[in-house]
Protein backbone atom coordinates (compact mmCIF):
# COMPACT_ATOMS: atom_id res chain seq x y z
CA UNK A 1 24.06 19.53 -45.53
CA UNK A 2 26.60 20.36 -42.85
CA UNK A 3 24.90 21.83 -39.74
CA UNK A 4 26.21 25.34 -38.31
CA UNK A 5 27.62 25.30 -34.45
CA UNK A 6 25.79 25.56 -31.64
CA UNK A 7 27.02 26.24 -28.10
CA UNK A 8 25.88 24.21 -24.52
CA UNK A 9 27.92 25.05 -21.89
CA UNK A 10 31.27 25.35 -22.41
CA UNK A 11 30.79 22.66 -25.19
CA UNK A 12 30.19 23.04 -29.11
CA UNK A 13 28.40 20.96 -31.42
CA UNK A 14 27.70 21.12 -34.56
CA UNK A 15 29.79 22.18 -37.36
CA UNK A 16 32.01 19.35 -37.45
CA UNK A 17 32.65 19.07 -34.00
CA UNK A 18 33.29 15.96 -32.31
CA UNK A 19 30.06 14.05 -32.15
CA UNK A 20 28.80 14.59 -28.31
CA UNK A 21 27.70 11.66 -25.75
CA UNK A 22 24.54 12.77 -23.78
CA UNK A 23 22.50 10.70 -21.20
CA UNK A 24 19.87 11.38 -18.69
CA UNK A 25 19.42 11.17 -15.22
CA UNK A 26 17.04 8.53 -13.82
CA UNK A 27 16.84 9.20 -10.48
CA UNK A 28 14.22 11.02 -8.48
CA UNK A 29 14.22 14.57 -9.16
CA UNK A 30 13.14 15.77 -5.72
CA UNK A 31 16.48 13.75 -4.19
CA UNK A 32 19.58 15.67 -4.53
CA UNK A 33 22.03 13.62 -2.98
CA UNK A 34 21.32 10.39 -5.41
CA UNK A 35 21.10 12.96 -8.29
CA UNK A 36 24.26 14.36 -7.78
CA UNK A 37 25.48 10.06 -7.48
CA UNK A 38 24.89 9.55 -10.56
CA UNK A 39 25.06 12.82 -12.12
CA UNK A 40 28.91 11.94 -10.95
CA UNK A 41 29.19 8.47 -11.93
CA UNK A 42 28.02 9.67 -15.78
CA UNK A 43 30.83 12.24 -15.76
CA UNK A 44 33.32 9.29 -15.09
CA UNK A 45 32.53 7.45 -17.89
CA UNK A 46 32.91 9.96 -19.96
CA UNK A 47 29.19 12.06 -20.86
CA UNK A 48 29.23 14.94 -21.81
CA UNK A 49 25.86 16.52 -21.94
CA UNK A 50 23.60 15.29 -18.73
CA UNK A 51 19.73 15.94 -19.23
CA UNK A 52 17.12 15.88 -16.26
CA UNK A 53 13.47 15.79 -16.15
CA UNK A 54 12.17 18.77 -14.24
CA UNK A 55 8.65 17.42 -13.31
CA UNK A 56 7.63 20.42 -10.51
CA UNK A 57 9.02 22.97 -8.78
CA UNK A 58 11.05 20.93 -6.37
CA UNK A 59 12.78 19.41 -9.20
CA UNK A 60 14.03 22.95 -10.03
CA UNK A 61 15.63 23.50 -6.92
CA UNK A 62 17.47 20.01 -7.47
CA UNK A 63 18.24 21.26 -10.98
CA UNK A 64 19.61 24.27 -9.59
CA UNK A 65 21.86 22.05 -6.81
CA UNK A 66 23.33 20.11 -9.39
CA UNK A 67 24.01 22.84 -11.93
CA UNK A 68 26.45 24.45 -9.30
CA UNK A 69 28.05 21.18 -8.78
CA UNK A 70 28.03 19.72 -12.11
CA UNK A 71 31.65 19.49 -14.61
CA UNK A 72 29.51 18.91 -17.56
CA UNK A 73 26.43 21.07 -19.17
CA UNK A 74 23.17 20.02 -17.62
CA UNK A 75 19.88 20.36 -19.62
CA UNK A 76 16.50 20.50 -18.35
CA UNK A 77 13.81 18.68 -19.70
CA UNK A 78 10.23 20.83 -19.85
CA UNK A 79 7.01 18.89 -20.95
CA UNK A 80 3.47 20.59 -20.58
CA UNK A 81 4.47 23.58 -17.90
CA UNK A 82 6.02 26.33 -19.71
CA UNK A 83 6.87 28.17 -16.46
CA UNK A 84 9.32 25.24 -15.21
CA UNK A 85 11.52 26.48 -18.43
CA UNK A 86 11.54 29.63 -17.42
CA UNK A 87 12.39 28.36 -13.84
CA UNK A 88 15.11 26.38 -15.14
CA UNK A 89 16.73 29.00 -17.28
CA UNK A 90 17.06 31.22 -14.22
CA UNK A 91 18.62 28.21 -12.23
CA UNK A 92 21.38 28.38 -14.74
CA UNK A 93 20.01 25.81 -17.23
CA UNK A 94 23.09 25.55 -20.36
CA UNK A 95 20.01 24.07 -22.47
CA UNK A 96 16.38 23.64 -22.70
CA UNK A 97 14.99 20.50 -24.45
CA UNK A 98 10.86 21.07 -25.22
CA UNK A 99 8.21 19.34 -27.33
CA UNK A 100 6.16 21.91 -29.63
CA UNK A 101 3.63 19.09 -29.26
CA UNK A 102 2.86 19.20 -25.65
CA UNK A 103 3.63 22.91 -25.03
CA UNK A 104 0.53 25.84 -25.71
CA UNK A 105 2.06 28.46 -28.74
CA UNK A 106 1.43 31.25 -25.80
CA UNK A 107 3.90 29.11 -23.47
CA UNK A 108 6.24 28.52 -26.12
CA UNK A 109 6.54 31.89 -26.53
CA UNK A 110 7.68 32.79 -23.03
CA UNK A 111 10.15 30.47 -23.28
CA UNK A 112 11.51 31.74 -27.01
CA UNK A 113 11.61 35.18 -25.36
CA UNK A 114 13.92 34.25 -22.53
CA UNK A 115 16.43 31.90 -24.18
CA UNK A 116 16.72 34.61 -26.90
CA UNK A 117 17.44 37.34 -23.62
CA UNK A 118 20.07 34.74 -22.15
CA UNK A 119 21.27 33.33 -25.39
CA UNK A 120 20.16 29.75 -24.76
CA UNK A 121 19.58 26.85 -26.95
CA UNK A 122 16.43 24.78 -27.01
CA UNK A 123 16.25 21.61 -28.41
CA UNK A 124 13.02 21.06 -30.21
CA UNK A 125 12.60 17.46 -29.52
CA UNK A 126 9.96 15.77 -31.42
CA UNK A 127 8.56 12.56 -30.93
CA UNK A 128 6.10 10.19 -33.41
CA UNK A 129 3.87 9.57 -29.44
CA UNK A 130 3.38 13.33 -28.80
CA UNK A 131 3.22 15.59 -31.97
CA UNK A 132 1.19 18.27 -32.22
CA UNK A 133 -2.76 17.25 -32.67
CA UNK A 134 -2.74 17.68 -36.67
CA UNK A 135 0.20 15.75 -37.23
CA UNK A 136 -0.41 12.88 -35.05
CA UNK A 137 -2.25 10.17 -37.82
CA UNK A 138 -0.36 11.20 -40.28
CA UNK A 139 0.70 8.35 -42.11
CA UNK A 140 3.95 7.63 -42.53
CA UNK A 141 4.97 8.58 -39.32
CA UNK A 142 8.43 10.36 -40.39
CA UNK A 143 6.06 12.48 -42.42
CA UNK A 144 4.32 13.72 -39.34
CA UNK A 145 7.67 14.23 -37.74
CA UNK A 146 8.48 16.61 -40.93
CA UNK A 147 5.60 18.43 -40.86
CA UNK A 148 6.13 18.94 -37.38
CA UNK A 149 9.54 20.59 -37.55
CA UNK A 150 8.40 22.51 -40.12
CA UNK A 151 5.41 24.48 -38.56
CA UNK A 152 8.01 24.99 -35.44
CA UNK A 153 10.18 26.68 -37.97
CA UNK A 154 7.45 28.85 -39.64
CA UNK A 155 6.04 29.69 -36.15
CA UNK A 156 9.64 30.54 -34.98
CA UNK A 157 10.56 32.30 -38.47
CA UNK A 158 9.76 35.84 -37.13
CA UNK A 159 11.33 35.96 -34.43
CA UNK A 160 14.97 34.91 -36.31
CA UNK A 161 16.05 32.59 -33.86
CA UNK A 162 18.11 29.93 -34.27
CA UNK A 163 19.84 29.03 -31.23
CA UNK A 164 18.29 25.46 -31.96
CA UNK A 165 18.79 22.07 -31.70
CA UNK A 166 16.09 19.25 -33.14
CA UNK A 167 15.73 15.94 -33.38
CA UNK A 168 13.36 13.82 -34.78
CA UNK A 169 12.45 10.50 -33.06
CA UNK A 170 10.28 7.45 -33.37
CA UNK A 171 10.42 3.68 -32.20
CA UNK A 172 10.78 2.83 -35.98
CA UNK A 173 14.30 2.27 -36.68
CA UNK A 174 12.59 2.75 -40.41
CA UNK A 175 11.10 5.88 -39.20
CA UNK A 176 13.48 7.66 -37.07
CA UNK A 177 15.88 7.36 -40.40
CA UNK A 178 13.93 8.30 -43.05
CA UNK A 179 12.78 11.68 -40.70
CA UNK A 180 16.74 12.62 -40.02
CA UNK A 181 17.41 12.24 -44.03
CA UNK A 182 15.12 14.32 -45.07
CA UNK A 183 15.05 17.02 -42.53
CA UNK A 184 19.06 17.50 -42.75
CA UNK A 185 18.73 17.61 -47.03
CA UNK A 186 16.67 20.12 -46.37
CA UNK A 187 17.87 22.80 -42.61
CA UNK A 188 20.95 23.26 -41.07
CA UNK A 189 20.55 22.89 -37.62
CA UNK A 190 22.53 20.87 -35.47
CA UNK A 191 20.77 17.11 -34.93
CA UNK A 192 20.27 15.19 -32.03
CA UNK A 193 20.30 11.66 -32.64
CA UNK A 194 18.47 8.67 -31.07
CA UNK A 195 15.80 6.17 -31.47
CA UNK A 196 12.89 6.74 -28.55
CA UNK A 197 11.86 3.92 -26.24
CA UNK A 198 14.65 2.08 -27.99
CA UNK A 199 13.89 -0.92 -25.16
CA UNK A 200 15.90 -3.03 -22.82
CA UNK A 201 19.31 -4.76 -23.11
CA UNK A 202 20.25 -6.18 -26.03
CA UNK A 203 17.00 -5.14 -28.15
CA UNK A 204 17.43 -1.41 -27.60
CA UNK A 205 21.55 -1.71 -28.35
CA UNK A 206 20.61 -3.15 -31.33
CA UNK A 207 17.97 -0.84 -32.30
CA UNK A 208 19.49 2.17 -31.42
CA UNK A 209 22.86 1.00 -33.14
CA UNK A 210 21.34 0.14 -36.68
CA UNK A 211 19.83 3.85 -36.47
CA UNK A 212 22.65 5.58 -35.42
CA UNK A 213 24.97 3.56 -37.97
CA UNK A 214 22.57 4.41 -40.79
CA UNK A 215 22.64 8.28 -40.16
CA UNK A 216 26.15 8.60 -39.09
CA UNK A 217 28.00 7.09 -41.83
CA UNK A 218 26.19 9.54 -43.97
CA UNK A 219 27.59 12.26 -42.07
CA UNK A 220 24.41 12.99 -40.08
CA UNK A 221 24.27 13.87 -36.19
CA UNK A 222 25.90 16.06 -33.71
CA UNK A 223 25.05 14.42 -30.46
CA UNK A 224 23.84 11.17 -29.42
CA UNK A 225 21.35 9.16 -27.35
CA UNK A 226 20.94 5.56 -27.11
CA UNK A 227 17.89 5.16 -24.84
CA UNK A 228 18.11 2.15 -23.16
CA UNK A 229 15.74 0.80 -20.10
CA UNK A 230 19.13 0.76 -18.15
CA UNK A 231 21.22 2.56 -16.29
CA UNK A 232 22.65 6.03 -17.77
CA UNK A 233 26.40 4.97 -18.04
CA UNK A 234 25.18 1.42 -20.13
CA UNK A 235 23.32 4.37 -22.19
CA UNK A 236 27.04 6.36 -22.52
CA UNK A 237 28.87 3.33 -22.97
CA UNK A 238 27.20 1.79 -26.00
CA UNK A 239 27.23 5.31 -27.18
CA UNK A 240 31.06 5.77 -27.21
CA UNK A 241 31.26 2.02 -28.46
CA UNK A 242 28.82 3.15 -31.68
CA UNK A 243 31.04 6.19 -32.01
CA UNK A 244 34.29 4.19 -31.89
CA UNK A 245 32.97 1.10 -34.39
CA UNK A 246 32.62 3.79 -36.88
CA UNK A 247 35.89 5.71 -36.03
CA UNK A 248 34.28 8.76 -35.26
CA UNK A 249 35.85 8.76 -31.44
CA UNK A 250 39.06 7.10 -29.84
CA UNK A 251 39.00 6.75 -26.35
CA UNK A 252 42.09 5.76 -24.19
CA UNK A 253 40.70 2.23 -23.48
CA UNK A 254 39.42 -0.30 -26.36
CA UNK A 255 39.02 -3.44 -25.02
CA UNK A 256 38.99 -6.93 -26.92
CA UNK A 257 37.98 -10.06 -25.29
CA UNK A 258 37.08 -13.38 -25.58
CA UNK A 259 32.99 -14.52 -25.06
CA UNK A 260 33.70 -17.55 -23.16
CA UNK A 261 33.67 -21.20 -22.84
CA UNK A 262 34.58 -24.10 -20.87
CA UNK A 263 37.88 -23.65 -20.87
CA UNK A 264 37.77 -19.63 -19.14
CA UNK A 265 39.48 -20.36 -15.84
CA UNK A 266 37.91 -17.40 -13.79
CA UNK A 267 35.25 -15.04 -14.20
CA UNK A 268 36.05 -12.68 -16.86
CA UNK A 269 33.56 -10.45 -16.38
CA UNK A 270 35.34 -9.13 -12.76
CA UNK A 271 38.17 -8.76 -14.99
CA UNK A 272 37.02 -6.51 -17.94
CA UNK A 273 35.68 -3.95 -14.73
CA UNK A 274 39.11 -4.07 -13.21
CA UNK A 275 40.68 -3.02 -16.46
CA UNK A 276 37.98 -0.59 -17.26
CA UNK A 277 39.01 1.47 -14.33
CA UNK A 278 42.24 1.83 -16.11
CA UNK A 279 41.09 3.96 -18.20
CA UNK A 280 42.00 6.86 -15.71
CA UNK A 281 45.92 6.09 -15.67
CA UNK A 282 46.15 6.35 -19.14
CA UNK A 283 47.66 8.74 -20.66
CA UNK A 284 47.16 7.53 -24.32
CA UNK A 285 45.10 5.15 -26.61
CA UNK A 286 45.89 1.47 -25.84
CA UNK A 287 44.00 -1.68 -26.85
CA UNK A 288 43.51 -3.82 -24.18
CA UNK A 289 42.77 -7.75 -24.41
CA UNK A 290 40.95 -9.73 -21.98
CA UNK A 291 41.22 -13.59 -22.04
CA UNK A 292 39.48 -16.00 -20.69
CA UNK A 293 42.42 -19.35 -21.32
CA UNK A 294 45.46 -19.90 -23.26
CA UNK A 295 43.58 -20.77 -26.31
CA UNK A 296 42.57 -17.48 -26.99
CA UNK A 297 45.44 -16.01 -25.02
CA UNK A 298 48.27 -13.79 -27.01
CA UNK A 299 47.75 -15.48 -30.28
CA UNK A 300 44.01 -14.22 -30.72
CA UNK A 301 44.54 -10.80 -29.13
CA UNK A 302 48.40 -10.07 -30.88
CA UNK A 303 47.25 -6.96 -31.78
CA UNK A 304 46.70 -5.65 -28.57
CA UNK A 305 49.00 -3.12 -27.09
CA UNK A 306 48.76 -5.02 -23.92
CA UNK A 307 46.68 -8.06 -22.58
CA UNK A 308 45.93 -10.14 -19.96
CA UNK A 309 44.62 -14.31 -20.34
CA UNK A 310 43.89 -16.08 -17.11
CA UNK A 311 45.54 -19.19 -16.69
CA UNK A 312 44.57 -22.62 -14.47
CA UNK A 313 46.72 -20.82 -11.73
CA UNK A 314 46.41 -17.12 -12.57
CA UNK A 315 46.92 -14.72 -15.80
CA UNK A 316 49.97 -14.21 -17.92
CA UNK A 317 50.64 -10.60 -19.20
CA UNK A 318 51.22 -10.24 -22.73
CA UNK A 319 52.22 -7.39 -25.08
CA UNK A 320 51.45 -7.63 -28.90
CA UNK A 321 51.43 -11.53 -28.43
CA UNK A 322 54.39 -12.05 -26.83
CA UNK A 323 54.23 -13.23 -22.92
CA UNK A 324 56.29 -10.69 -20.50
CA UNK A 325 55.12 -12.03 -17.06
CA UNK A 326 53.29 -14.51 -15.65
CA UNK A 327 50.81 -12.93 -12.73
CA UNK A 328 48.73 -14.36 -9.69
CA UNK A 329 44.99 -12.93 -9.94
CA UNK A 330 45.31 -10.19 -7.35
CA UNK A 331 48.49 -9.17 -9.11
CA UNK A 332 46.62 -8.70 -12.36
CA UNK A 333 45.69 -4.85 -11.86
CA UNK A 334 48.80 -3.81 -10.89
CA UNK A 335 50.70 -5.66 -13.11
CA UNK A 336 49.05 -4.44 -16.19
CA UNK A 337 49.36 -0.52 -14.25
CA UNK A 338 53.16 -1.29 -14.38
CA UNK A 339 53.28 -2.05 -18.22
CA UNK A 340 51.00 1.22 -19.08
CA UNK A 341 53.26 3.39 -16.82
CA UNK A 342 56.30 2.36 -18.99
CA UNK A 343 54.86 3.31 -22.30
């Protein structure tokens, strides 16, 4: 079932609009200056929906420091303290993400009453480690999950809200799918994918991108997590490169490269972050290849719109496998800058 729109912000999901990229801030609240760091490095790479936990009062004031600096929607994250929502919404909060499971009914409430008076969303964010009390040994765990939802939505029923946003997450990749099936058969909310405490790098990538594959091919999900014990932008990048695997998103930059051998003259990894910050001069999709030698030089990567492949004295430039230039290593960047500018 299709879900109905939804706005954040000055952004819409929901509805079949384009799937959103969302991350979260992992800094410490209280520290504004780092905050806004990183809160600036996500927006480069592309996020579009920033979440931050909002621990105490202090972290309010941080919330409300960002959300006058911020180019993206920011969302505060309430657990446990009902009046930090309420705090939040006042500092100009575009979204409130809560858990019916750690959150008193009177506290819920309070919040309802003020989103509904500013015309916020809340995201009802469940999770298999903090349901409600009843629904916590419920076996299987989507089931609890379900159940879950569900007594949110009767609770919430009178009040004929639905300014919401859920999602439905366990550890279980088996879990976490079999919850998002069923709920979207059955409501029409917009869904917020993701697979909690996915892990580290490469476990939680490949956690988190089995999940997501699973529900989005079958048309499931308006925004996206991958939850990674890493920094935020790893989080937004294997997001977009999910997104982009199942051509749900084209960015201006796809890059193709080689993984290495003996034969790589130079470190390749320096080279794939040069020519990710080209990504900025662009002004339309390009495929970009990245070679380590001449073996896997224009022949491999003919496809690409443009490529480099380092040679035993520098790089040649290639464009849909045929060589225009040969380059010295510091010339790479700007060489490849010259080619884009032509197209």
């Amino acid at each position: 079932m299709a879900s109905f729109k939804v706005k954040i912000g000055n952004l819409t999901i929901g509805g079949g609009e384009q799937i959103a990229v969302q991350s979260m801030l992992k800094t410490d609240p209280h520290n504004k200056a780092s905050s806004l760091k990183q809160l600036r490095r996500l927006e480069s790479v592309g996020c579009e929906l920033v979440r931050m936990a909002i621990p105490d009062e202090r972290a309010v004031e941080t919330f409300r420091y960002l959300k006058g600096r911020a180019n993206v929607p920011l969302i505060a994250d309430i657990h446990f303290d009902p009046s930090l929502a309420l705090k939040a919404m006042e500092a100009g909060a575009d979204k409130i993400r809560i858990n019916p499971g750690n959150i008193p009914k009177a506290g819920l409430k309070k919040i309802l009453e003020l989103a509904m008076e500013k015309n916020i969303p809340l995201r009802i964010g469940l999770n298999t480690g903090s349901l409600p009390k009843k629904f916590r040994h419920i076996s299987p765990l989507w089931e609890g999950l379900i159940l879950a939802a569900e007594d949110f939505l009767d609770w919430i029923s009178p009040y004929n809200y639905r300014n919401l946003i859920f999602s439905l997450k366990a550890s279980s990749i088996e879990d976490t799918i079999e919850a998002y099936l069923r709920f979207s058969k059955k409501y029409d909310f917009p869904l917020h994918l993701g697979l909690t405490e996915a892990g580290p790098i490469p476990e939680g990538i490949v956690k988190s991108t089995i999940a997501l594959y699973t529900l989005l091919k079958e048309g499931i999900g308006d925004t996206i997590r991958v939850s990674l014990t890493a920094p935020p932008e790893v989080e937004v990048q294997a997001s977009f490169c999910i997104l982009e695997s199942l051509g749900l998103r084209k960015r201006k930059l796809e890059i193709i490269s080689c993984p290495t051998c003996g034969r790589t003259h130079s470190s390749l990894q320096s080279l794939i972050r040069t020519v990710r910050l080209l990504e900025n001069e662009m002004k339309s999709h390009k495929v970009i290849a990245v070679m380590g030698c001449e073996v896997n030089g224009p022949g491999e990567a003919a496809r690409a719109d443009l490529g480099v492949s380092l040679t035993k004295n520098g790089a040649i430039i290639f464009k849909r496998g045929k060589i225009i230039k040969r380059v010295t290593l510091a010339e790479i960047k700007e060489a490849l800058l010259e080619e884009l500018n032509k197209d």
